[in-house]
PDB file of N, CA and C in Angstrom:
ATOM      1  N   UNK A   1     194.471 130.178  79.550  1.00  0.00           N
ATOM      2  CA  UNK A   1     193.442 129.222  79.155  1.00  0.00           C
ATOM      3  C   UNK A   1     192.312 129.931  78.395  1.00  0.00           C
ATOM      4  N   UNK A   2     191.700 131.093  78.669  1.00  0.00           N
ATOM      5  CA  UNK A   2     190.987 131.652  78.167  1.00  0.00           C
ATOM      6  C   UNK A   2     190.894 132.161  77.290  1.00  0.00           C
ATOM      7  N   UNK A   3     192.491 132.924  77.080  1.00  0.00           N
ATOM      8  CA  UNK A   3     192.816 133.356  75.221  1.00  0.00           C
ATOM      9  C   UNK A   3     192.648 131.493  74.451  1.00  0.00           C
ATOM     10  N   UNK A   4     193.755 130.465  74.780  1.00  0.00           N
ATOM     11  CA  UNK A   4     193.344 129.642  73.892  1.00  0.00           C
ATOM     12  C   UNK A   4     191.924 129.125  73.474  1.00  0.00           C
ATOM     13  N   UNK A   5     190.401 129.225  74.362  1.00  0.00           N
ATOM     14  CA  UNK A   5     189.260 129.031  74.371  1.00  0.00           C
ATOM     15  C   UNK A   5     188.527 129.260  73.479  1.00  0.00           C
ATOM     16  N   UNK A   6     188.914 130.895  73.427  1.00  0.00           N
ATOM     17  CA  UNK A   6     188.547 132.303  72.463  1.00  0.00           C
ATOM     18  C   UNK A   6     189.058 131.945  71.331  1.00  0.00           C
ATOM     19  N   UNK A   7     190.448 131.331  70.899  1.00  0.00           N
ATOM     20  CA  UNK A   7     191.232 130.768  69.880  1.00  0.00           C
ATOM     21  C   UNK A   7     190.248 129.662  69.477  1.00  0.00           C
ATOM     22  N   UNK A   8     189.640 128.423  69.962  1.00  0.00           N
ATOM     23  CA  UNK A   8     189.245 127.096  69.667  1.00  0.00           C
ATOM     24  C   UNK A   8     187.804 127.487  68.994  1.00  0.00           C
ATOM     25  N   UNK A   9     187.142 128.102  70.056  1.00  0.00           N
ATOM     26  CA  UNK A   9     186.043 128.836  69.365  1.00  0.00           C
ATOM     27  C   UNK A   9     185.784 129.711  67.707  1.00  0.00           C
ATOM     28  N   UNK A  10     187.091 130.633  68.106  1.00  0.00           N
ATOM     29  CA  UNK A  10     186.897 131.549  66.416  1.00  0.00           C
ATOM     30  C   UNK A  10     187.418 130.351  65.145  1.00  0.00           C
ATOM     31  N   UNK A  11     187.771 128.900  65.772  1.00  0.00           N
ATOM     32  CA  UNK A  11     188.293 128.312  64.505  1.00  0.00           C
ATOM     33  C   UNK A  11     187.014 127.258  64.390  1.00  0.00           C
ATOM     34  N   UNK A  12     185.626 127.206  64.980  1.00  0.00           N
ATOM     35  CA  UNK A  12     184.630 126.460  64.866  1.00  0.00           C
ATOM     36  C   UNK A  12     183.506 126.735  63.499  1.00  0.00           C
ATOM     37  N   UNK A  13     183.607 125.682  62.488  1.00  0.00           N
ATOM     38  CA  UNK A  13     182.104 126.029  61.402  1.00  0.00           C
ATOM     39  C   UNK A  13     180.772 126.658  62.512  1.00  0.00           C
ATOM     40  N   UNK A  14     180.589 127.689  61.461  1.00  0.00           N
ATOM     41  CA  UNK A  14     179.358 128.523  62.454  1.00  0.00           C
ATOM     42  C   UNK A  14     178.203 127.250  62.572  1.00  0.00           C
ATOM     43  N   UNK A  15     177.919 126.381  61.761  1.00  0.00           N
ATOM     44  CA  UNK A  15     177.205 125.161  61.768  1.00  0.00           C
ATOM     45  C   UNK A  15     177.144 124.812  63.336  1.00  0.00           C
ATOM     46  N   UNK A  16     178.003 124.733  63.745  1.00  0.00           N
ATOM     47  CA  UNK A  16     178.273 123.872  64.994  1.00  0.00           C
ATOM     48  C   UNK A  16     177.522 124.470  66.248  1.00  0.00           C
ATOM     49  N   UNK A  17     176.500 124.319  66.998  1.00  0.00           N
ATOM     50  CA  UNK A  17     175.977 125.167  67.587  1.00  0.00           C
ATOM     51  C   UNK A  17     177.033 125.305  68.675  1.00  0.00           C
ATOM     52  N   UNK A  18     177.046 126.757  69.745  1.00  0.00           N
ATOM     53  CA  UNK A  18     177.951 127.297  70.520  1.00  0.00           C
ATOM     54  C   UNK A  18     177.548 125.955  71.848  1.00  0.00           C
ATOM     55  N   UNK A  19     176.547 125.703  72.486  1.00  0.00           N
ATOM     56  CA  UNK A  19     176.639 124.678  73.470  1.00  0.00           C
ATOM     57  C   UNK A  19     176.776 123.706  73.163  1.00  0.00           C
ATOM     58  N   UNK A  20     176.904 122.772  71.710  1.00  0.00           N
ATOM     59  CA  UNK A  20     177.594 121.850  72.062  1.00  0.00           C
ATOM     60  C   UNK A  20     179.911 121.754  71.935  1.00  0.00           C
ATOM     61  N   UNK A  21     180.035 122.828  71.312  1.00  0.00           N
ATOM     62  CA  UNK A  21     181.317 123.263  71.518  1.00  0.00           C
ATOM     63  C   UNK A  21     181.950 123.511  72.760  1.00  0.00           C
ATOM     64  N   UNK A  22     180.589 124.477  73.588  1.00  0.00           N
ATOM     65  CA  UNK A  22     181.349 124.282  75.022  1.00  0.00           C
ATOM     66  C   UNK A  22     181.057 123.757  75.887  1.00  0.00           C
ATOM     67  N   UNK A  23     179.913 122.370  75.654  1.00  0.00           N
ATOM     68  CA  UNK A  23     179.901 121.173  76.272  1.00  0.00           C
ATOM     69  C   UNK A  23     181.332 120.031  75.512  1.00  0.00           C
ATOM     70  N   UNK A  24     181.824 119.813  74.582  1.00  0.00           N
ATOM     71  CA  UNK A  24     182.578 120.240  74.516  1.00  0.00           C
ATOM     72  C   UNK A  24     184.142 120.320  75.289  1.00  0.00           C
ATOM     73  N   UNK A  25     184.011 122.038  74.926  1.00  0.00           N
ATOM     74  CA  UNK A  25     185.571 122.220  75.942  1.00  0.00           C
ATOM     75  C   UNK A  25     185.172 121.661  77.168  1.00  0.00           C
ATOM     76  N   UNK A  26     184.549 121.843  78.009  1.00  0.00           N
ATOM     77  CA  UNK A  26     184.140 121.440  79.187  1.00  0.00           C
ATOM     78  C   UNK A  26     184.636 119.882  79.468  1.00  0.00           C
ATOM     79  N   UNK A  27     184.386 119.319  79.121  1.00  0.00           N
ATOM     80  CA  UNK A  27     184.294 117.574  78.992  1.00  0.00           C
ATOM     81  C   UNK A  27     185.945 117.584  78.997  1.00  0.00           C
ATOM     82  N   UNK A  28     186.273 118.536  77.969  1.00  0.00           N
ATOM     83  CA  UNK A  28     188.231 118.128  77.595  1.00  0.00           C
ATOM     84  C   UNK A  28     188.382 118.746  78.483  1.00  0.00           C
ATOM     85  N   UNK A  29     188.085 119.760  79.265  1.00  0.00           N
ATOM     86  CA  UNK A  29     189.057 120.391  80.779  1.00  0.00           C
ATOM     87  C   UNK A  29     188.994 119.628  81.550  1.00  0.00           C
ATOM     88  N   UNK A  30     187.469 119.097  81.742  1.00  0.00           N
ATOM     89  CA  UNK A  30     187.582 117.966  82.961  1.00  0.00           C
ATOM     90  C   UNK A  30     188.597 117.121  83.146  1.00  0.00           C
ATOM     91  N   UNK A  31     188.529 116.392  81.813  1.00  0.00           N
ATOM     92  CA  UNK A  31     189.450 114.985  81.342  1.00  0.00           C
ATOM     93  C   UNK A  31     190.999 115.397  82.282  1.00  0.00           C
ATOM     94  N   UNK A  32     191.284 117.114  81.380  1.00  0.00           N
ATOM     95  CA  UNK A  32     193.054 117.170  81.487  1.00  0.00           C
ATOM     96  C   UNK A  32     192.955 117.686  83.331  1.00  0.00           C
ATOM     97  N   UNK A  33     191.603 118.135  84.372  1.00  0.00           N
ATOM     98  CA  UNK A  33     192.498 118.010  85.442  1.00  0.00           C
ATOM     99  C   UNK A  33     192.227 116.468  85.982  1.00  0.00           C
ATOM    100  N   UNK A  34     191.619 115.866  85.326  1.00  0.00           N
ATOM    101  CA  UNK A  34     191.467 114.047  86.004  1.00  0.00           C
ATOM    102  C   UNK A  34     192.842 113.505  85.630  1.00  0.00           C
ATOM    103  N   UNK A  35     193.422 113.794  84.302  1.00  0.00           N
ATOM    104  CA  UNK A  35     194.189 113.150  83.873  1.00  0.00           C
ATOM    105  C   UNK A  35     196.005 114.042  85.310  1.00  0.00           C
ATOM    106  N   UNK A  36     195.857 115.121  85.680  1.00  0.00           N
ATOM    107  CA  UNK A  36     197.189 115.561  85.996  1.00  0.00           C
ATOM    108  C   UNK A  36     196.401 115.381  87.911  1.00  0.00           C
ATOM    109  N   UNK A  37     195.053 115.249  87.985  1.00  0.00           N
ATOM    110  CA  UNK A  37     194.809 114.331  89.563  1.00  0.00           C
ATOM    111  C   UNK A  37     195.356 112.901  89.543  1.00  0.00           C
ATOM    112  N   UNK A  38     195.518 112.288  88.585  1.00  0.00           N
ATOM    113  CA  UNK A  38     195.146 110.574  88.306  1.00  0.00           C
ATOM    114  C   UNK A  38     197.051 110.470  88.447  1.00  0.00           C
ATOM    115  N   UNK A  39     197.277 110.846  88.186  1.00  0.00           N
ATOM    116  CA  UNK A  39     199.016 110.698  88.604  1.00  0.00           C
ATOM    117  C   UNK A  39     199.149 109.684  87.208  1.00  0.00           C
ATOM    118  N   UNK A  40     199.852 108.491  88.245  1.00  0.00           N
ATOM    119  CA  UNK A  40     200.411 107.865  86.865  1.00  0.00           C
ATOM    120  C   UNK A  40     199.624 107.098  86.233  1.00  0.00           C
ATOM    121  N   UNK A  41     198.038 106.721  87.392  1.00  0.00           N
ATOM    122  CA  UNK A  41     196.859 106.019  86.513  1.00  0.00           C
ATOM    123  C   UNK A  41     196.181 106.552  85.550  1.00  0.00           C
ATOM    124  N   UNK A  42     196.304 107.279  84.507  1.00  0.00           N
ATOM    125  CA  UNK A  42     195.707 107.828  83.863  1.00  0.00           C
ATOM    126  C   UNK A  42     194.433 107.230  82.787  1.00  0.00           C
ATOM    127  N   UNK A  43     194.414 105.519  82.717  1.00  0.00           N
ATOM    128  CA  UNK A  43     193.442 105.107  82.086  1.00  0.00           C
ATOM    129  C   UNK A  43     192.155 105.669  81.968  1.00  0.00           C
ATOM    130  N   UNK A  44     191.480 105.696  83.411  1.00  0.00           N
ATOM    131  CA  UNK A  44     190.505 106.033  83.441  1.00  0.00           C
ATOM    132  C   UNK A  44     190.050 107.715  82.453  1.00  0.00           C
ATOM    133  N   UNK A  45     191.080 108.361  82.843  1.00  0.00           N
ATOM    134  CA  UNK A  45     190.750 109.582  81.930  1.00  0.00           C
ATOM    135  C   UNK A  45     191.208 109.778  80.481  1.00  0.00           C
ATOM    136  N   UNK A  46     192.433 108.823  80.564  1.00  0.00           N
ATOM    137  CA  UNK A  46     192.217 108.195  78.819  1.00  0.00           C
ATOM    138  C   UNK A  46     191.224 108.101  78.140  1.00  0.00           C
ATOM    139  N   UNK A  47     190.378 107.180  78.462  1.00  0.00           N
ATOM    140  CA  UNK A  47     189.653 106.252  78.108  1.00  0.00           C
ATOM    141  C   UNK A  47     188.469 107.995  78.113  1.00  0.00           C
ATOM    142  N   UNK A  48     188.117 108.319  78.987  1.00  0.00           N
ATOM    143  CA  UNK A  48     186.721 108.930  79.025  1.00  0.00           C
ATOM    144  C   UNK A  48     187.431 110.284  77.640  1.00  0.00           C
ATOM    145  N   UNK A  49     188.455 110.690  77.627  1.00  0.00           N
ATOM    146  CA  UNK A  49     188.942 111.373  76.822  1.00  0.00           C
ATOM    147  C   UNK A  49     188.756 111.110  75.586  1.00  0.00           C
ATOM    148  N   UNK A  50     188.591 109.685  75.156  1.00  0.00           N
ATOM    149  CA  UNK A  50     188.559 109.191  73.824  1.00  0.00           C
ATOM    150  C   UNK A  50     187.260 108.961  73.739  1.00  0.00           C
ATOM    151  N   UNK A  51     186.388 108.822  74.307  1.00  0.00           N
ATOM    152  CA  UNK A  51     184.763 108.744  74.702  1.00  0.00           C
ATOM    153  C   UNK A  51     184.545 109.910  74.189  1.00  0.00           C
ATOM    154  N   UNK A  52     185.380 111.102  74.883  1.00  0.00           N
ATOM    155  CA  UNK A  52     184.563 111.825  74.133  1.00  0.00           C
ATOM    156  C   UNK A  52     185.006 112.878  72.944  1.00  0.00           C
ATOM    157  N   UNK A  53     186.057 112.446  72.185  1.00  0.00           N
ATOM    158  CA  UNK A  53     186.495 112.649  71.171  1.00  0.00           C
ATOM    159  C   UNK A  53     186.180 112.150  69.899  1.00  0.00           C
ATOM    160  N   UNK A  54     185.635 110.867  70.419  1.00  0.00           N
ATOM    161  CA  UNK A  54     184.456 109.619  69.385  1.00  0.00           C
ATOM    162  C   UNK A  54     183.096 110.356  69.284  1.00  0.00           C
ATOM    163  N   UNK A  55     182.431 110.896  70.548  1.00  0.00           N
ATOM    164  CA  UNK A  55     181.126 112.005  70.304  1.00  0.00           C
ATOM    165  C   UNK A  55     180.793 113.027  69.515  1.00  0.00           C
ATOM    166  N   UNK A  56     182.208 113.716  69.870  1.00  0.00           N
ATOM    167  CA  UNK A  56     182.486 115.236  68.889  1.00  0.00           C
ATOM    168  C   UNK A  56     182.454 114.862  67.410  1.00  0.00           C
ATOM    169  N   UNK A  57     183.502 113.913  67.279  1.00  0.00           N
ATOM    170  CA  UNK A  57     183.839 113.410  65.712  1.00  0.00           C
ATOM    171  C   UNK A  57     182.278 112.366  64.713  1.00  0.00           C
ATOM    172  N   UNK A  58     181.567 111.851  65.865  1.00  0.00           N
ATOM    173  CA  UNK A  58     180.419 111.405  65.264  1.00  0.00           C
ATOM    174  C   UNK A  58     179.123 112.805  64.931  1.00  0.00           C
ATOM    175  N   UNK A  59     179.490 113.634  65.700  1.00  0.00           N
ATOM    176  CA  UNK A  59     178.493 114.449  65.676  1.00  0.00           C
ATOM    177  C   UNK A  59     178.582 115.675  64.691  1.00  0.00           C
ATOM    178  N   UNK A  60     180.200 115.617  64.461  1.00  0.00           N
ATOM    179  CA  UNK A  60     181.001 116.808  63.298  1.00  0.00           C
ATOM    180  C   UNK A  60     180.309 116.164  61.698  1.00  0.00           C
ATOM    181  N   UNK A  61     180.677 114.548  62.062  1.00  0.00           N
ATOM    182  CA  UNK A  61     180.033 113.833  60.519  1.00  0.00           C
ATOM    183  C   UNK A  61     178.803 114.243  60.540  1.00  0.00           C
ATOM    184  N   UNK A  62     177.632 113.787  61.439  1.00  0.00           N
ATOM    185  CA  UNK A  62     176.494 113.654  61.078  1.00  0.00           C
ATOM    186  C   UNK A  62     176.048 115.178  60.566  1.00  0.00           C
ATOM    187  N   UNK A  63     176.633 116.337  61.215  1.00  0.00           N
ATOM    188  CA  UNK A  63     176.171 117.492  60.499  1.00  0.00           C
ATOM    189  C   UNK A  63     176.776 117.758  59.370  1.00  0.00           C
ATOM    190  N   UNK A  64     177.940 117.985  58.995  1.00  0.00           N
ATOM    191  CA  UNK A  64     178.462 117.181  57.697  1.00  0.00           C
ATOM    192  C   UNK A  64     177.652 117.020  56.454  1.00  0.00           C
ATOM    193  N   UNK A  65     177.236 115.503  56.957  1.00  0.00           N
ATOM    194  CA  UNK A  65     176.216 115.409  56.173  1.00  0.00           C
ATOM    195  C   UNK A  65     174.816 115.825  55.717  1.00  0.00           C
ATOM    196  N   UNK A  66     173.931 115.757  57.262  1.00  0.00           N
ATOM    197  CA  UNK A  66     172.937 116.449  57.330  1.00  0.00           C
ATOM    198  C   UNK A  66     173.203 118.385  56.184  1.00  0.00           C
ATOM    199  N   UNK A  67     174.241 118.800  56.743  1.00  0.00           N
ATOM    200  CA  UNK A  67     173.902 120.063  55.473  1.00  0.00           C
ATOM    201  C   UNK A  67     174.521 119.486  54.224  1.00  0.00           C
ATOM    202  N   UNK A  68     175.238 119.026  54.094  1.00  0.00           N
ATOM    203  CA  UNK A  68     175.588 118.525  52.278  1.00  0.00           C
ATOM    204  C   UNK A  68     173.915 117.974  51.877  1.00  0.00           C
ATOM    205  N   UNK A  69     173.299 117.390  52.769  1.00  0.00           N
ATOM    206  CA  UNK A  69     171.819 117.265  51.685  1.00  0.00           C
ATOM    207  C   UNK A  69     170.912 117.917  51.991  1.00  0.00           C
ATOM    208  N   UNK A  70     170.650 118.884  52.917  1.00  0.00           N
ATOM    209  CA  UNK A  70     170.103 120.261  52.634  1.00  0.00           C
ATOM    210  C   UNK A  70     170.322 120.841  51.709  1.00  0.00           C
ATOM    211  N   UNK A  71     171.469 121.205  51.447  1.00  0.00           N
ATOM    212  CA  UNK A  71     172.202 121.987  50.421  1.00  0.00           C
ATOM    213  C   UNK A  71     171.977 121.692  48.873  1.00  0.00           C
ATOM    214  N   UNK A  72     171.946 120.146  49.392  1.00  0.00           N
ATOM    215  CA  UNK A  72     172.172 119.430  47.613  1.00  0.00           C
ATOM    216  C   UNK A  72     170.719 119.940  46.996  1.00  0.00           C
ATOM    217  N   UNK A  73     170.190 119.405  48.302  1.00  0.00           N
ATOM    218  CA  UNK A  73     168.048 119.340  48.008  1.00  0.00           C
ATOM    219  C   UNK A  73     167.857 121.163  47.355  1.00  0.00           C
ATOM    220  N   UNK A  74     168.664 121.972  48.234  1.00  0.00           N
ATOM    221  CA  UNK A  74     168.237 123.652  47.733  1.00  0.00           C
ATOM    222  C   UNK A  74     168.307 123.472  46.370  1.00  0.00           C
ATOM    223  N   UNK A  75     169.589 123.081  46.036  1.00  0.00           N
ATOM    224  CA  UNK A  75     170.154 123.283  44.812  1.00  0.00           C
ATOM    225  C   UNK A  75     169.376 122.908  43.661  1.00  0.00           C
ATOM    226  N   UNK A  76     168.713 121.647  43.832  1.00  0.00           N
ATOM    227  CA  UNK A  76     168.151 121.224  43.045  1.00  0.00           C
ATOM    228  C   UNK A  76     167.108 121.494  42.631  1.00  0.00           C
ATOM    229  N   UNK A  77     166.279 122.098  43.772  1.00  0.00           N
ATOM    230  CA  UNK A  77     165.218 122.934  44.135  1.00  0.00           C
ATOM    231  C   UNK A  77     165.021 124.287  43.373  1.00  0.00           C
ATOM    232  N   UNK A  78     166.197 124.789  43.313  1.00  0.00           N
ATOM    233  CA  UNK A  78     166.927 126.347  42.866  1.00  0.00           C
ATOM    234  C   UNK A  78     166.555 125.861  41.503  1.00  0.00           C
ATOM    235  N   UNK A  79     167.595 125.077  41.001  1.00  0.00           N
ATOM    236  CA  UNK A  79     167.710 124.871  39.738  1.00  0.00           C
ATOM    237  C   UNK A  79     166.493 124.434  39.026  1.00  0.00           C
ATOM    238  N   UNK A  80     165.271 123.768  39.621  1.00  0.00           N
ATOM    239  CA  UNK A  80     163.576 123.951  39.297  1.00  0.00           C
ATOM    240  C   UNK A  80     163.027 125.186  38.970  1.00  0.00           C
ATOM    241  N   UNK A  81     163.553 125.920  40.037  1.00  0.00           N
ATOM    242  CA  UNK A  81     162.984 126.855  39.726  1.00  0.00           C
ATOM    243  C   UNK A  81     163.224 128.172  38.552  1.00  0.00           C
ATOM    244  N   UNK A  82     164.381 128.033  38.272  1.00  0.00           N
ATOM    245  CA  UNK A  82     165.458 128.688  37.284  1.00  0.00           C
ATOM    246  C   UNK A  82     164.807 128.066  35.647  1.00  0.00           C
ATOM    247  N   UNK A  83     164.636 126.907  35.760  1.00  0.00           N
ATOM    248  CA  UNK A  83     163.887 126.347  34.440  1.00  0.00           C
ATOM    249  C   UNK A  83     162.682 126.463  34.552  1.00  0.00           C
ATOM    250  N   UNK A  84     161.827 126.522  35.490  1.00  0.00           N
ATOM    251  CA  UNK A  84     160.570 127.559  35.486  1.00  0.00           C
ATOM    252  C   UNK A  84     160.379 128.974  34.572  1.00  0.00           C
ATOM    253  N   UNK A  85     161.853 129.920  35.384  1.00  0.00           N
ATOM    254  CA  UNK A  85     161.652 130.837  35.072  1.00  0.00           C
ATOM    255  C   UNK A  85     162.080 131.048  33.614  1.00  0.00           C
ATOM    256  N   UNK A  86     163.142 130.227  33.203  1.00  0.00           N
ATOM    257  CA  UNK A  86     163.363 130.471  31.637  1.00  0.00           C
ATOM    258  C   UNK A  86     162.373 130.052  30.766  1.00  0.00           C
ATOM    259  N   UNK A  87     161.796 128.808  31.476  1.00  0.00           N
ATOM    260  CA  UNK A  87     160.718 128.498  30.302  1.00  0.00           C
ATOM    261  C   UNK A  87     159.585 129.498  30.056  1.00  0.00           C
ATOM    262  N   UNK A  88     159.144 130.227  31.501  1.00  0.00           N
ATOM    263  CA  UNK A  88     158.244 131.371  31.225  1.00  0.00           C
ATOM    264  C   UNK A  88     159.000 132.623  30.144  1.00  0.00           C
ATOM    265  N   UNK A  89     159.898 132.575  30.135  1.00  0.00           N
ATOM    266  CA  UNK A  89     160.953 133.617  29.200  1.00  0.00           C
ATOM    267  C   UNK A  89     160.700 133.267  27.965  1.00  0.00           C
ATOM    268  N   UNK A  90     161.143 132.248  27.880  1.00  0.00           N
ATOM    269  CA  UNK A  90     161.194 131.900  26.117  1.00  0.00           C
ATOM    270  C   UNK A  90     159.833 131.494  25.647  1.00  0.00           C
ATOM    271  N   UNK A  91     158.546 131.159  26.397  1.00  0.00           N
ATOM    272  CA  UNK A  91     157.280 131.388  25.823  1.00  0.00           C
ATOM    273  C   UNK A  91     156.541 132.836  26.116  1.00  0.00           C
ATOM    274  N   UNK A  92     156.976 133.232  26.345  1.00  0.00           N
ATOM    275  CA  UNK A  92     156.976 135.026  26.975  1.00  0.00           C
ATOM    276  C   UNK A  92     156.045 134.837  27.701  1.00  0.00           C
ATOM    277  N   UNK A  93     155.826 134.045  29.088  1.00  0.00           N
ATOM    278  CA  UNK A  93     154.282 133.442  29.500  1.00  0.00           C
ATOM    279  C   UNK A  93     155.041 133.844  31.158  1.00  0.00           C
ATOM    280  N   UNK A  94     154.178 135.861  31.234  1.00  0.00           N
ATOM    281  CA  UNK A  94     154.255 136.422  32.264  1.00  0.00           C
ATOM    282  C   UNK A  94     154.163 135.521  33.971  1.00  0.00           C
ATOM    283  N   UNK A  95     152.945 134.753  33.882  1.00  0.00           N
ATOM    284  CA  UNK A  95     152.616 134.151  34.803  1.00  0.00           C
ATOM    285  C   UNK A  95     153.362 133.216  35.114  1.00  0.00           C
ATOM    286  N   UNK A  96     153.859 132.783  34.679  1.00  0.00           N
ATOM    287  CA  UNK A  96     155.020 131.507  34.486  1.00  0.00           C
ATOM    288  C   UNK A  96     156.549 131.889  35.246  1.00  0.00           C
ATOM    289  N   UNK A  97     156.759 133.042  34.484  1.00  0.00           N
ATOM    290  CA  UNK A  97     158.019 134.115  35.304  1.00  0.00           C
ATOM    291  C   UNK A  97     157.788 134.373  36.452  1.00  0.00           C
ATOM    292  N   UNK A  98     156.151 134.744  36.770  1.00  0.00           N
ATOM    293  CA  UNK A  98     156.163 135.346  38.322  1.00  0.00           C
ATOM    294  C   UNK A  98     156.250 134.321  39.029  1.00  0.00           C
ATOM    295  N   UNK A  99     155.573 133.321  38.638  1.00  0.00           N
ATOM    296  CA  UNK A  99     155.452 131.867  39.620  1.00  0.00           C
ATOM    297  C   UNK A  99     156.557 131.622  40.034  1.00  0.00           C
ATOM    298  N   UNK A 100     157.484 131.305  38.837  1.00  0.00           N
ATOM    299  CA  UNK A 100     159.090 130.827  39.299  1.00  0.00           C
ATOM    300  C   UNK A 100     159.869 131.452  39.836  1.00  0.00           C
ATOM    301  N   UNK A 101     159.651 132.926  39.644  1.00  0.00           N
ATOM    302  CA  UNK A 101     160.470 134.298  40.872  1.00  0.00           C
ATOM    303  C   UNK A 101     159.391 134.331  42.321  1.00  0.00           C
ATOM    304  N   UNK A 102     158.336 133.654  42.186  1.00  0.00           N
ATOM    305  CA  UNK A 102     157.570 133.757  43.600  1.00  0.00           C
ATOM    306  C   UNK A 102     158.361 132.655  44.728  1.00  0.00           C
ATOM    307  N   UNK A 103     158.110 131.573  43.803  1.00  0.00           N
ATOM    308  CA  UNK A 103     158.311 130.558  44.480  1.00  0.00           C
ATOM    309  C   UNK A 103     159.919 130.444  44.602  1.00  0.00           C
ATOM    310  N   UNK A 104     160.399 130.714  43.978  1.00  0.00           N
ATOM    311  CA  UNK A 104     162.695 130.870  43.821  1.00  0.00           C
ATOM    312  C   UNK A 104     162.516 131.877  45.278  1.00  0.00           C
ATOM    313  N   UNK A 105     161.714 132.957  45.437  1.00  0.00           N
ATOM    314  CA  UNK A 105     161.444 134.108  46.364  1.00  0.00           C
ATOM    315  C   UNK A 105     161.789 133.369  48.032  1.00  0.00           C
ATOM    316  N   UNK A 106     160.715 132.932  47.838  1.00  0.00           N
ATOM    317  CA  UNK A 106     160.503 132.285  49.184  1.00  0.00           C
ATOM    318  C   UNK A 106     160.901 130.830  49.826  1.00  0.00           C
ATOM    319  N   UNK A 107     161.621 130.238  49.054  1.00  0.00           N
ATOM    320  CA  UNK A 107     162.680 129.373  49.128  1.00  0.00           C
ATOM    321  C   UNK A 107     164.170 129.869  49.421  1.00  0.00           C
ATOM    322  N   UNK A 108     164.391 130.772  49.118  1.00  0.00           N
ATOM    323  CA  UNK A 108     165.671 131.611  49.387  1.00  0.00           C
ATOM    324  C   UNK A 108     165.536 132.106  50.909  1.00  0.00           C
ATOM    325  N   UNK A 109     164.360 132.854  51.093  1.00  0.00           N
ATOM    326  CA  UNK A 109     163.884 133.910  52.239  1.00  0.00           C
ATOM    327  C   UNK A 109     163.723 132.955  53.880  1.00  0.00           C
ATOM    328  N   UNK A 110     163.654 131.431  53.068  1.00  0.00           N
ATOM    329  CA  UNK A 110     163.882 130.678  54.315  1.00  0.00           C
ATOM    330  C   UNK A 110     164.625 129.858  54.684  1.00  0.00           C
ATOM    331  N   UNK A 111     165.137 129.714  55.728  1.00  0.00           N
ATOM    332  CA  UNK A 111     166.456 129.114  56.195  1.00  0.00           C
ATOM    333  C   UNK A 111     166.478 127.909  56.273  1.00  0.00           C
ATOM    334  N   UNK A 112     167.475 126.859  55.837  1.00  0.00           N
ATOM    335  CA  UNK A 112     167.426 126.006  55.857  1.00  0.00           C
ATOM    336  C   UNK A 112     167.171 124.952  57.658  1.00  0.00           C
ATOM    337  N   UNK A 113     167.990 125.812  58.067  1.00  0.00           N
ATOM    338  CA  UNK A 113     168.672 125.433  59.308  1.00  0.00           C
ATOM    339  C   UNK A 113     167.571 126.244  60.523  1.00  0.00           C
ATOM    340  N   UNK A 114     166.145 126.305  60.283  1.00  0.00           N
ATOM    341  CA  UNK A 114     165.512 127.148  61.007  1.00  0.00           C
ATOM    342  C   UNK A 114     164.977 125.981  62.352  1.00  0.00           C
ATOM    343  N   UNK A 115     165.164 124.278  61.581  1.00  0.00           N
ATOM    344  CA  UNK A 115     164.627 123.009  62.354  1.00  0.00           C
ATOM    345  C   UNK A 115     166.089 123.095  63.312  1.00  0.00           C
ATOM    346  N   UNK A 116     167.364 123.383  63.292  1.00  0.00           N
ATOM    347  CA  UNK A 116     168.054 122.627  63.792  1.00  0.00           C
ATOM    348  C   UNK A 116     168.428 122.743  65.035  1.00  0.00           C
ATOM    349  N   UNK A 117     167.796 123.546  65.897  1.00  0.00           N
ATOM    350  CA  UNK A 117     167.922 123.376  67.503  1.00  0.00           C
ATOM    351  C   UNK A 117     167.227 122.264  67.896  1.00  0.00           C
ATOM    352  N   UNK A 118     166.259 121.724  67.101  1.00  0.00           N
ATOM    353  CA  UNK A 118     165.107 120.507  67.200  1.00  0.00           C
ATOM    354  C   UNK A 118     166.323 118.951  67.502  1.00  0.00           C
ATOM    355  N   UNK A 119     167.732 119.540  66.142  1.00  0.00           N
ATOM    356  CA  UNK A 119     168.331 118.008  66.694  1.00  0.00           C
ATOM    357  C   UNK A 119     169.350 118.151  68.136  1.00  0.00           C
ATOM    358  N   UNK A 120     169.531 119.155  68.676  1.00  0.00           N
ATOM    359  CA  UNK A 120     170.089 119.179  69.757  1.00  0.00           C
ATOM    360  C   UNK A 120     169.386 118.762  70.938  1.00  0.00           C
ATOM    361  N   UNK A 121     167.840 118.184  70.595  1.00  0.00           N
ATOM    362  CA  UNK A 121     167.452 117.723  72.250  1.00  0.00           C
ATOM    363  C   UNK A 121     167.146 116.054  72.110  1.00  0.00           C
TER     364      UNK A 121
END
């Protein structure tokens, strides 16, 4: 059980924070010894099994998305700043270059993902 764990884990987007993965496995171990206690009734752990396979899969989208528009927003952000810096180029307008390598600087230097323990509570 523990090699496959170690297996489920190394195949997780680093995105995914580690406690809710092994809240998580946890939930699916429960399920499979309810489901081999439950004999031939197995609904009940059906059912909570798919409960929480609907959680994981709503929560895989919403980050998903949540970084596709982080990402998009950098990009676009990036790319401001890149026409900053050329326009300071082609008017040879020093201050203009530094601004757009200051500010490109410290947009890079910070993480997007520095809020996101904030959506885990």
């Amino acid at each position: 059980m523990l090699g496959s764990t170690f297996e489920l884990y190394s195949k997780l987007p680093e995105e995914i924070p580690r406690s809710d993965a092994e809240r998580a496995f946890g939930l699916l171990s429960e399920f499979k010894q309810e489901k081999e206690l439950a004999g031939p009734d197995k609904t009940k752990a059906a059912a909570l099994q798919e409960l929480a396979l609907t959680e994981i899969t709503k929560k895989y989208d919403f980050y998903e998305k949540l970084f596709a528009a982080v990402f998009a927003e950098r990009k676009a952000i990036t790319e401001g700043f890149f026409k900053v810096i050329d326009q300071g180029i082609r008017e040879k307008n020093n201050d203009l270059v530094l601004a757009g390598l200051s500010s490109l600087s410290n947009m890079v230097a910070a993480s997007p993902l520095t809020n996101l323990n904030a959506l885990n509570h």
